[in-house]
Protein backbone atom coordinates (compact mmCIF):
# COMPACT_ATOMS: atom_id res chain seq x y z
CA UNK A 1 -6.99 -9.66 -3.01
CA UNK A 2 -10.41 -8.54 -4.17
CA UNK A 3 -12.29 -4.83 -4.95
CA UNK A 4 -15.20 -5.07 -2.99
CA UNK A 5 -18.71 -4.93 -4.90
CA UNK A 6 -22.13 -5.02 -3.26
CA UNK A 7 -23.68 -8.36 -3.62
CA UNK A 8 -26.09 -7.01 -6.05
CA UNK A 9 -23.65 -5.43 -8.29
CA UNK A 10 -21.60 -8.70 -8.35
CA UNK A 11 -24.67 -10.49 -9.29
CA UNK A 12 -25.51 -7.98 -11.59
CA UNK A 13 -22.00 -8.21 -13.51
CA UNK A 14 -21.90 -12.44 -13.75
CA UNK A 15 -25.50 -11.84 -14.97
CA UNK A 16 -24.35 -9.76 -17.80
CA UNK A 17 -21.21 -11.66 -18.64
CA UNK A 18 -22.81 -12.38 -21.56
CA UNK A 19 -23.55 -9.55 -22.97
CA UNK A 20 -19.98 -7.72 -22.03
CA UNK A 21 -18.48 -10.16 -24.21
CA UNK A 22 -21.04 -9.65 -26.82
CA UNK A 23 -20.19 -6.74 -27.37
CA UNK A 24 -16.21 -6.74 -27.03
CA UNK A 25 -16.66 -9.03 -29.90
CA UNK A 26 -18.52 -6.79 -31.68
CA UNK A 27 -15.85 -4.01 -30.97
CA UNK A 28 -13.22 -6.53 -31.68
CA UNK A 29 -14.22 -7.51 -35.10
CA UNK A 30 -14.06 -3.34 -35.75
CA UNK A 31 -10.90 -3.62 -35.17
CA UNK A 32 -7.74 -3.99 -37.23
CA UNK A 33 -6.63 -7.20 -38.39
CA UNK A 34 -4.32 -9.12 -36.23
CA UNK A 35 -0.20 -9.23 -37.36
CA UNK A 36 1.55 -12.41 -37.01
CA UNK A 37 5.06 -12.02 -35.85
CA UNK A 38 6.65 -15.24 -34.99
CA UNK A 39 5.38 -18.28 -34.36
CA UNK A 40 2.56 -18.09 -31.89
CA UNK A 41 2.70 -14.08 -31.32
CA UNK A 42 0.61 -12.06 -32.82
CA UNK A 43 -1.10 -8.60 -32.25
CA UNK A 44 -3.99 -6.91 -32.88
CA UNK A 45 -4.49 -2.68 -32.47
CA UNK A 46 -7.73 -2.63 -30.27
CA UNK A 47 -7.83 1.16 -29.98
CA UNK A 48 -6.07 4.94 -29.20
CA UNK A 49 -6.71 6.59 -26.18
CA UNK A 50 -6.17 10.48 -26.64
CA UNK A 51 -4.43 12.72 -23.81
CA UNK A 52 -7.98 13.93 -22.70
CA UNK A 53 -9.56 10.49 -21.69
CA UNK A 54 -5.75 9.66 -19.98
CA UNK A 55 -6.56 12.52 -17.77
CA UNK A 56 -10.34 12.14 -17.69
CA UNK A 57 -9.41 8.89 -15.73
CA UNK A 58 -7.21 10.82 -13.42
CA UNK A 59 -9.34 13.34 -12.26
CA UNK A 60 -12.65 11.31 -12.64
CA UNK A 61 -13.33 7.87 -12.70
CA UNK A 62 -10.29 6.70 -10.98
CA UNK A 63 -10.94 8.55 -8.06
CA UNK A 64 -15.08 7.60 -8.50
CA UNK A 65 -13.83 3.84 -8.37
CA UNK A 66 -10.82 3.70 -5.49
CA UNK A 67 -13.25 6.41 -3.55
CA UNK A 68 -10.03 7.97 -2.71
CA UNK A 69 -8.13 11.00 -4.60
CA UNK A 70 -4.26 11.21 -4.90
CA UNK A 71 -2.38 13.16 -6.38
CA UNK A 72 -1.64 11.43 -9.58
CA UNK A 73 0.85 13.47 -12.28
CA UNK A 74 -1.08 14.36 -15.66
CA UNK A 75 -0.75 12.24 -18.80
CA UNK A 76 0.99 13.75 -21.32
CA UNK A 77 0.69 11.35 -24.72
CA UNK A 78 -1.77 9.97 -26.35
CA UNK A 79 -1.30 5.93 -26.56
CA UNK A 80 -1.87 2.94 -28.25
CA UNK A 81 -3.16 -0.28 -27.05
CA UNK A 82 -2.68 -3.90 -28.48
CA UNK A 83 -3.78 -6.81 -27.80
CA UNK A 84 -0.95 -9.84 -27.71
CA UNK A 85 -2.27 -13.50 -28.36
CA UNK A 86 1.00 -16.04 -27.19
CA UNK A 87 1.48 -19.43 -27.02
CA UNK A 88 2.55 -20.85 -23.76
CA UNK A 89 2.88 -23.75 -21.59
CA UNK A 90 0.98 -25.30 -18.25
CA UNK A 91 3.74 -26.26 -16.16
CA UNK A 92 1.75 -28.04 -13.91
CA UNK A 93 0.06 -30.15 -16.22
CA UNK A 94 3.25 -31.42 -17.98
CA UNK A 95 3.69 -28.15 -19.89
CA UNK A 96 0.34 -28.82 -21.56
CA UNK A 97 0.46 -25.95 -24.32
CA UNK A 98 -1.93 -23.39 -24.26
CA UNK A 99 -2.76 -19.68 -26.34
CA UNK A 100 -3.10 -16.50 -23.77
CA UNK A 101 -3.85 -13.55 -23.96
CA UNK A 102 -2.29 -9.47 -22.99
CA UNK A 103 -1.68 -6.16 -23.34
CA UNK A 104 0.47 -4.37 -24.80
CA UNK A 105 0.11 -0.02 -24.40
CA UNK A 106 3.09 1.91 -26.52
CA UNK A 107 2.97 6.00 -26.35
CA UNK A 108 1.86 7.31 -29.65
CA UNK A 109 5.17 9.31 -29.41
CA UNK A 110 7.86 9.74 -32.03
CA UNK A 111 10.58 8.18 -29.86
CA UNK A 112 11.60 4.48 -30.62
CA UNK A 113 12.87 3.19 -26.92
CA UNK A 114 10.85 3.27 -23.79
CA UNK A 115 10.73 1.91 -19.95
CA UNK A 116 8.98 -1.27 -19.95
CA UNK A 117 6.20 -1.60 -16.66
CA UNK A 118 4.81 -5.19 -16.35
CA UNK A 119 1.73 -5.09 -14.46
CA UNK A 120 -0.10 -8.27 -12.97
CA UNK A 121 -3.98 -7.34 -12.47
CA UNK A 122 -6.11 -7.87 -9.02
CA UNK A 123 -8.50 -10.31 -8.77
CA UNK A 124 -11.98 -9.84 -11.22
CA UNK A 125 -15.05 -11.47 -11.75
CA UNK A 126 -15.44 -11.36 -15.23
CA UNK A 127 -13.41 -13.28 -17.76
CA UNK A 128 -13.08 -9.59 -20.08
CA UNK A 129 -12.34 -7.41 -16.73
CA UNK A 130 -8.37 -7.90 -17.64
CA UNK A 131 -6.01 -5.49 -19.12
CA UNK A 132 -6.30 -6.76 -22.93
CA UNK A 133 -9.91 -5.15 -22.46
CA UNK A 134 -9.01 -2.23 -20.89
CA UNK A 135 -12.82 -0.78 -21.06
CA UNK A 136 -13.66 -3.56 -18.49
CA UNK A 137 -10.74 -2.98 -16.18
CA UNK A 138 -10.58 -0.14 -13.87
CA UNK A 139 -7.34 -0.61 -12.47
CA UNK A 140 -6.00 -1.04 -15.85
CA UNK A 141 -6.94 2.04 -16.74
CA UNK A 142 -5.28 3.66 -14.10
CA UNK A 143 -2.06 2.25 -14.55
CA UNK A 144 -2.18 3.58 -18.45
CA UNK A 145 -3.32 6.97 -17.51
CA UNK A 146 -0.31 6.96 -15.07
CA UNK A 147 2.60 5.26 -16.80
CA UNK A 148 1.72 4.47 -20.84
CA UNK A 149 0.42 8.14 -20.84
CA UNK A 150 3.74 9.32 -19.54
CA UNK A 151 6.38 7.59 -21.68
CA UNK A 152 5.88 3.88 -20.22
CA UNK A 153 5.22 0.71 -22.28
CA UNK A 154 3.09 -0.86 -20.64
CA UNK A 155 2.34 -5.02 -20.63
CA UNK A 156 -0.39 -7.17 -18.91
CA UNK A 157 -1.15 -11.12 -18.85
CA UNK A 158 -4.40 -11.60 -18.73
CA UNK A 159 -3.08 -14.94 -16.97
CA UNK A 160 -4.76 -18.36 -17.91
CA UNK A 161 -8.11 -18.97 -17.85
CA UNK A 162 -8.84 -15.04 -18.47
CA UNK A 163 -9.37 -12.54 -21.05
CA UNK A 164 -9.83 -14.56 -25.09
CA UNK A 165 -7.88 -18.23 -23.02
CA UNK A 166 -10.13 -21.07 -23.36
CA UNK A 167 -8.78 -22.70 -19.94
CA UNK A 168 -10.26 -23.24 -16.41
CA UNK A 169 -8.99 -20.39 -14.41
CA UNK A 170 -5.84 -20.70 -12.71
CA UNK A 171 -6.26 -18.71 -9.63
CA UNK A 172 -3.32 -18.33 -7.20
CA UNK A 173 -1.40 -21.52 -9.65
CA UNK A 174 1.95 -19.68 -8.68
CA UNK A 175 3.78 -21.60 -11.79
CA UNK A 176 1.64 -20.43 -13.92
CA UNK A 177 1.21 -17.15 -13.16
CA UNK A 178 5.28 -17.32 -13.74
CA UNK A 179 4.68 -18.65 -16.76
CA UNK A 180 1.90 -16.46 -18.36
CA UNK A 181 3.64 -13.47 -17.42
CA UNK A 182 7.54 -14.49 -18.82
CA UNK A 183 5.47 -15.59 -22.35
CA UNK A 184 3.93 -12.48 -22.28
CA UNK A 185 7.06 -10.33 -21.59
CA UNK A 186 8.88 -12.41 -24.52
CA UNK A 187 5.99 -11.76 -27.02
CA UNK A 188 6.08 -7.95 -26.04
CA UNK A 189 9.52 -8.03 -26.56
CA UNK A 190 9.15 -9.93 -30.19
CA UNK A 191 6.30 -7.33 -31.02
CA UNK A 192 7.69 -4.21 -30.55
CA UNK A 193 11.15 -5.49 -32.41
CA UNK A 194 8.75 -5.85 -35.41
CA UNK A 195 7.57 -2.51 -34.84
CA UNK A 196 11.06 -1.49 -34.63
CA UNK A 197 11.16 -0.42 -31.12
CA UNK A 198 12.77 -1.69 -28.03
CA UNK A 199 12.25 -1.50 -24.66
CA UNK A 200 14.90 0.17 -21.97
CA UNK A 201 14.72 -0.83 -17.96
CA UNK A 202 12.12 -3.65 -17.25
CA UNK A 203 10.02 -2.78 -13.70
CA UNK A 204 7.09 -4.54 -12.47
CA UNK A 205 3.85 -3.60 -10.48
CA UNK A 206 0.87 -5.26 -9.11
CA UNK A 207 -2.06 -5.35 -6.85
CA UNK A 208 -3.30 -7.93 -4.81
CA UNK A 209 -3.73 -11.08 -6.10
CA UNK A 210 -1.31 -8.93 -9.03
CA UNK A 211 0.98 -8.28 -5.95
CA UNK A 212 1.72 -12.32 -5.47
CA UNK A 213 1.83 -12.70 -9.41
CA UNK A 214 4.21 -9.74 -9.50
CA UNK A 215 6.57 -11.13 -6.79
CA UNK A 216 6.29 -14.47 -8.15
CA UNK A 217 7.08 -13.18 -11.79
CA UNK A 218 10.23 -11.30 -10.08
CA UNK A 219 11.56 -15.04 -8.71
CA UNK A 220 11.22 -16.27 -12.05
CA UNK A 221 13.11 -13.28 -13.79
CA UNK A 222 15.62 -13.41 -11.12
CA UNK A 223 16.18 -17.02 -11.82
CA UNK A 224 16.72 -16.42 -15.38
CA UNK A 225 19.30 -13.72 -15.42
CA UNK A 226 16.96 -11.01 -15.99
CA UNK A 227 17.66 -7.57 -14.91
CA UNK A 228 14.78 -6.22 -13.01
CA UNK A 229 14.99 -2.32 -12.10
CA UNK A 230 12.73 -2.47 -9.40
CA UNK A 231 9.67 -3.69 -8.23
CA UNK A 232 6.33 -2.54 -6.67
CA UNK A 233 3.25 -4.17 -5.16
CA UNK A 234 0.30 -2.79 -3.12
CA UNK A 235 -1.84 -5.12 -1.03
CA UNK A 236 0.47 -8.47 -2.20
CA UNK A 237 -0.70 -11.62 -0.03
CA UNK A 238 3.17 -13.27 -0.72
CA UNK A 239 2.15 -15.89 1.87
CA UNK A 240 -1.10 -17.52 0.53
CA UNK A 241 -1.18 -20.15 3.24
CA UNK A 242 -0.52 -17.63 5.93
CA UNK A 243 -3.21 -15.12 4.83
CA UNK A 244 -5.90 -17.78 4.51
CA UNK A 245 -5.09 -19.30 8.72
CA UNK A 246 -5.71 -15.45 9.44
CA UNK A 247 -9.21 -15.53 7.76
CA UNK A 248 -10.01 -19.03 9.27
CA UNK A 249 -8.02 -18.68 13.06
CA UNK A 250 -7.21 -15.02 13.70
CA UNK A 251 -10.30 -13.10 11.79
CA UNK A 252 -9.75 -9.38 12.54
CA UNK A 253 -13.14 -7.37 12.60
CA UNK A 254 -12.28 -5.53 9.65
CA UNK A 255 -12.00 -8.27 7.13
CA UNK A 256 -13.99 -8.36 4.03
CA UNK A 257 -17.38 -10.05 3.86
CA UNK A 258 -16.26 -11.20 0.39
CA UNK A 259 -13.03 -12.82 1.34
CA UNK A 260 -15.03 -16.15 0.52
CA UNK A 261 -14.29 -15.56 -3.42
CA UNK A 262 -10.75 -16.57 -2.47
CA UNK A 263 -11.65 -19.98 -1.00
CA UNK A 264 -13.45 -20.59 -3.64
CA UNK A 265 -11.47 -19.65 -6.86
CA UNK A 266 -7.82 -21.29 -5.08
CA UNK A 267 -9.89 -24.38 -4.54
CA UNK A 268 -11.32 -25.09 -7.93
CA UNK A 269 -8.37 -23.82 -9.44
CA UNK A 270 -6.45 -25.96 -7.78
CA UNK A 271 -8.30 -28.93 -8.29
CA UNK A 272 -7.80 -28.74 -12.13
CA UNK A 273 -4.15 -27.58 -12.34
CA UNK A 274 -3.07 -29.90 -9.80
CA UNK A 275 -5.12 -32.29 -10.69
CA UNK A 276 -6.82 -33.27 -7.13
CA UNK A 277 -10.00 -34.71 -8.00
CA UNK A 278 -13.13 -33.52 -5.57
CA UNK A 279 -10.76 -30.99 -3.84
CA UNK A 280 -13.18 -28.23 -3.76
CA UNK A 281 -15.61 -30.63 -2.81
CA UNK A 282 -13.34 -31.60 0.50
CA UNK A 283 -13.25 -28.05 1.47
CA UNK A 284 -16.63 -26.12 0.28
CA UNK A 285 -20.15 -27.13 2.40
CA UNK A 286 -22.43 -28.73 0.40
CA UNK A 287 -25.31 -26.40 0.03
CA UNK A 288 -22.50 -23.72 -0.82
CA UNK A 289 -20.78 -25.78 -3.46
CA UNK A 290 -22.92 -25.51 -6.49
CA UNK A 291 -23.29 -21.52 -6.78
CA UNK A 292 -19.50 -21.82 -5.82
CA UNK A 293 -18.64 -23.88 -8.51
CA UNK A 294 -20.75 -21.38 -11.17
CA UNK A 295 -19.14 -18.61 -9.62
CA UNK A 296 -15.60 -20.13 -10.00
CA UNK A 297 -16.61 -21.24 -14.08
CA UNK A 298 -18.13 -17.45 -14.45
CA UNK A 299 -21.86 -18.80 -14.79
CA UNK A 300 -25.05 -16.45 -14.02
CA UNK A 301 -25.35 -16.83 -10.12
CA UNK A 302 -27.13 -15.36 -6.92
CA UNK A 303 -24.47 -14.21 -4.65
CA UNK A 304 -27.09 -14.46 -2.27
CA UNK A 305 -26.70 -18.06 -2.44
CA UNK A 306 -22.65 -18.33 -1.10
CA UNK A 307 -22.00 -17.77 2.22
CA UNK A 308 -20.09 -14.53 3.64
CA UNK A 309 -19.95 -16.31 6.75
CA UNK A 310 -16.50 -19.05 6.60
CA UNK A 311 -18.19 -21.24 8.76
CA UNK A 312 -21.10 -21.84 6.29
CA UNK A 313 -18.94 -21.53 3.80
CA UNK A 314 -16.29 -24.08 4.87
CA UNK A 315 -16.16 -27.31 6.35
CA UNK A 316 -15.66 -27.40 10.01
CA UNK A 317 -12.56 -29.11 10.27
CA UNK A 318 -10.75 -26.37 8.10
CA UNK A 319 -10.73 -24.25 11.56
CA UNK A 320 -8.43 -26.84 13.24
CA UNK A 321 -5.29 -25.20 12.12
CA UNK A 322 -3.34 -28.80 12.49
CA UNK A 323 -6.19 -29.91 10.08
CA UNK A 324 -6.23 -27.33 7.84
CA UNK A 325 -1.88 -27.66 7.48
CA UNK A 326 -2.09 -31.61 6.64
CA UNK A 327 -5.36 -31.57 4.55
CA UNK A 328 -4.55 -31.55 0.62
CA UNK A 329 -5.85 -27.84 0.57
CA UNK A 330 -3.51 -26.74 3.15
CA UNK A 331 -0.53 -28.48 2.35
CA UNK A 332 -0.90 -27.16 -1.54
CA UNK A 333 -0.96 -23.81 -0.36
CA UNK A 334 1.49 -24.18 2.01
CA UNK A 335 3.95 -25.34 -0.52
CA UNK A 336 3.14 -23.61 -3.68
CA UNK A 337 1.79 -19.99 -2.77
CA UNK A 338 4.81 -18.39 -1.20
CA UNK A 339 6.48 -15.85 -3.25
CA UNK A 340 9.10 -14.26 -0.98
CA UNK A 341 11.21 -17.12 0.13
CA UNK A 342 14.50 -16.50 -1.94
CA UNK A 343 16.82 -14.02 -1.78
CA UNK A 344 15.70 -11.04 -3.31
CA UNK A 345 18.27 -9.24 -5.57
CA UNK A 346 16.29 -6.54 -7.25
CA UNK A 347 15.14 -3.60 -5.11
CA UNK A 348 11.33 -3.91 -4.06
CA UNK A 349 8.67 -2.04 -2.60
CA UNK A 350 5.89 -3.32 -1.12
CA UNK A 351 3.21 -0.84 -0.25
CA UNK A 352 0.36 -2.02 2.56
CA UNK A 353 -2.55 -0.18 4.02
CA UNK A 354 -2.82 -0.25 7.66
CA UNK A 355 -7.01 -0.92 7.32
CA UNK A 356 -6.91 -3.14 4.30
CA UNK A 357 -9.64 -5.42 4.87
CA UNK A 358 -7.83 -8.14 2.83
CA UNK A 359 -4.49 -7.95 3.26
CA UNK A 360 -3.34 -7.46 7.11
CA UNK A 361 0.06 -4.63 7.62
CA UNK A 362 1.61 -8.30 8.86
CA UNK A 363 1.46 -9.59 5.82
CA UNK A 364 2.24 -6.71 4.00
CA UNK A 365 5.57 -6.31 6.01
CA UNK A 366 6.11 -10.22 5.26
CA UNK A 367 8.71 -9.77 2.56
CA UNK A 368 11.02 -6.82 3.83
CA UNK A 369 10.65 -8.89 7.59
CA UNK A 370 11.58 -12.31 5.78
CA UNK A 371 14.41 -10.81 3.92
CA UNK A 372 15.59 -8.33 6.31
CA UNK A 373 16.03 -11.77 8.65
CA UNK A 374 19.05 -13.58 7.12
CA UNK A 375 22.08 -12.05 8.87
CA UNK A 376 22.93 -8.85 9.22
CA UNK A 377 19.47 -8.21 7.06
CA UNK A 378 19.23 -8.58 3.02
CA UNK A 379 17.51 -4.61 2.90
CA UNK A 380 16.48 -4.78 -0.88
CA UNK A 381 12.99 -5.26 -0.27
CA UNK A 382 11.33 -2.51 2.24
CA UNK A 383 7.33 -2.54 3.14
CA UNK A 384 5.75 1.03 3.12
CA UNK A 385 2.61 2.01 4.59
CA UNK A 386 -0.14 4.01 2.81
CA UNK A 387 -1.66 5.21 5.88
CA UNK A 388 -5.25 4.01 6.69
CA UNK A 389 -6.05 2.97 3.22
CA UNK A 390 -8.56 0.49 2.77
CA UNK A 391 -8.11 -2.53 0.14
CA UNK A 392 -8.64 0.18 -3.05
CA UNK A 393 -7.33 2.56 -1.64
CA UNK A 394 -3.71 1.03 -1.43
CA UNK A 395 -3.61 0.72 -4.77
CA UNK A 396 -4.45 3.90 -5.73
CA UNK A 397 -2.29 5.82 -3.58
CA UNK A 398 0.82 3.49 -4.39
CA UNK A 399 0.30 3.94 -8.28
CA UNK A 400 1.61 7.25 -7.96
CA UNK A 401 4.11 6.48 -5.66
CA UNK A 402 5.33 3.71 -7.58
CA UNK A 403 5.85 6.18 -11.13
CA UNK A 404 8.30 8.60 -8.34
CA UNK A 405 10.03 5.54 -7.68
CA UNK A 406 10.23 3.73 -10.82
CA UNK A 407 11.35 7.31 -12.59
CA UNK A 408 14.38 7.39 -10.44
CA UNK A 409 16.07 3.98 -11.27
CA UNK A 410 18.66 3.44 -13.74
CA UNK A 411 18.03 2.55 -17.51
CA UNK A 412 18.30 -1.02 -18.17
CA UNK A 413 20.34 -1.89 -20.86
């Protein structure tokens, strides 16, 4: 669920945290005033990215970042790129409100209805490194040079706790992730309606951690009588709880020596949406608990100081699986971190790479096996492999797969 950094680089970025946002405020305040539209939905133009920097990412630093090179189909608008302030809701708080934050990309084009593509971000270490600052968010640039640059709207939650939200982070909080990302897809909608456009079929794509968020987003739609085109993840962990035993029981010798940040950030983000008091307390060590905790609140910290190795990392009894499944920890993720188990009406893909160091080609099959299961087999969901991509390299060979797909499906209405 994570793009892999070299400790020093990590410690490097929370370092400069700081400064980042320093200067996206500068940039912001450059920018043009902010449009109310309805109550609690406004937007704000943040800047124009020409045809040559849509292709620049393409060719250039897309491939630099992913370290792999598809073939990826040249952008051929210019766009422009909002960013959407919402209210919403906590669900699991008591529907606590709360103000987020997102994206919203149109083509600088002269046509007035477009496809709509939702995309749920990865995991990121920075508070700013979320699609409504799209300078700070590699895979969101991709996604615009791919599909904004091509005709797409394109939409992001920065989900709670990230990009201008003042709350704790809420890492893996399935609820609300669903309800971050339905807010932000209702103030999109309200937005471009006062900009006198309107949006045509609705499809959804995400990586990683953005892979769970997507699926989970999909239930939600689905549940609500929203038409859903299609689909896509790469690299989606839709069984939280099952992923993590893996890590803990079954460790494979290709899994990531940063696979840690995932204990920590479901732990303390846990803790304060669920409100379980000391839970990241019950499951981190104690020497690794502090620097945990500043990583988890985005303070300055040594990476140095967290343990790659689980076992220094977590307590003991956390390798017990019976343990593990009974303790608080467990039995929140086994109950709120599955994002599979209903039966899936839209069509989906979810694309896997066979040496992802995250995300194992059991997991990534979990959906299609889950669904194909009931019966005579519910075949709307089907897993494809990427070959042997690693964890970025999934994602950036199923972004272009993903705009074939996505091209072919029927116009909503």
């Amino acid at each position: 669920m994570f793009r892999p950094r070299p400790a020093l680089s990590i410690i490097l970025t929370l370092c400069l945290v700081g400064l980042s946002a320093l200067t996206s405020r500068i940039a912001a305040a450059q920018d043009a005033e902010a449009v109310n539209v309805a109550a609690g939905v406004s937007y704000q133009l943040i800047g124009r990215w020409d045809v040559k920097k849509l292709n620049s990412i393409l060719t250039t630093s897309a491939p630099a970042f992913f370290g792999i090179s598809p073939h990826y189909s040249q952008a051929t608008n210019a766009v422009r790129l909002y960013r959407i302030t919402y209210s919403s809701v906590v669900p699991e708080r008591g529907n606590r409100p709360v103000v987020a934050t997102g994206l919203l990309a149109i083509p600088d084009v002269d046509a007035t209805r477009f496809p709509v593509l939702s995309y749920q971000h990865g995991t990121v270490y920075g508070k700013e490194e979320v699609p409504s600052f799209p300078d700070n968010s590699a895979e969101t640039q991709l996604v615009l040079a791919q599909f904004a640059g091509q005709g797409y709207v394109v939409i992001g939650a920065d989900y709670f706790g990230m990009g201008d939200s003042r709350e704790p982070e809420g890492y893996l909080v399935k609820e609300s992730h669903q309800q971050a990302t339905f807010d932000m897809l209702m103030a999109s909608r309200a937005v471009l309606a006062h900009m006198k456009l309107s949006g045509g079929k609705l499809v959804l794509g995400g990586w990683s951690q953005g892979g769970f968020v997507t699926m989970a987003f999909l239930e939600r739609l689905e549940r609500d009588g929203v038409t859903v085109a299609g689909a896509a993840t790469a690299s989606a962990p839709v069984d939280v709880f099952l992923g993590l035993n893996g890590f803990l029981s079954f460790p494979r010798s290709n899994d990531a020596s940063w696979i840690n940040t995932l204990f920590i950030l479901t732990a303390f983000s846990f803790e304060n949406y669920y409100g379980v008091p000391g839970l990241a307390r019950s499951v981190l060590t104690d020497g690794a608990y502090e620097p945990a905790r500043k990583l988890y609140e985005r303070q300055p910290v040594d990476f140095a100081d967290i343990p790659t190795d689980l076992r220094k990392l977590i307590r003991a009894d956390y390798f017990d699986p019976t343990f593990f499944a009974a303790s608080a920890y467990g039995r929140l993720l086994k109950d709120r971190t599955n994002a599979y188990r209903w039966v899936i009406g839209s069509p989906v893909r979810n694309y896997y790479g066979d040496n992802d160091e995250v995300i194992s080609p059991g997991l990534g099959r979990l959906a299609m096996t889950y669904q194909q299961a009931m019966g005579s087999g519910n075949t709307k969901v089907e897993a494809i492999s990427t070959g042997s991509t690693d964890h970025r390299g999934t994602f950036a060979t199923a972004v272009p797969l993903w705009k074939q797909w996505f091209d072919t499906l029927p116009d909503g209405p």
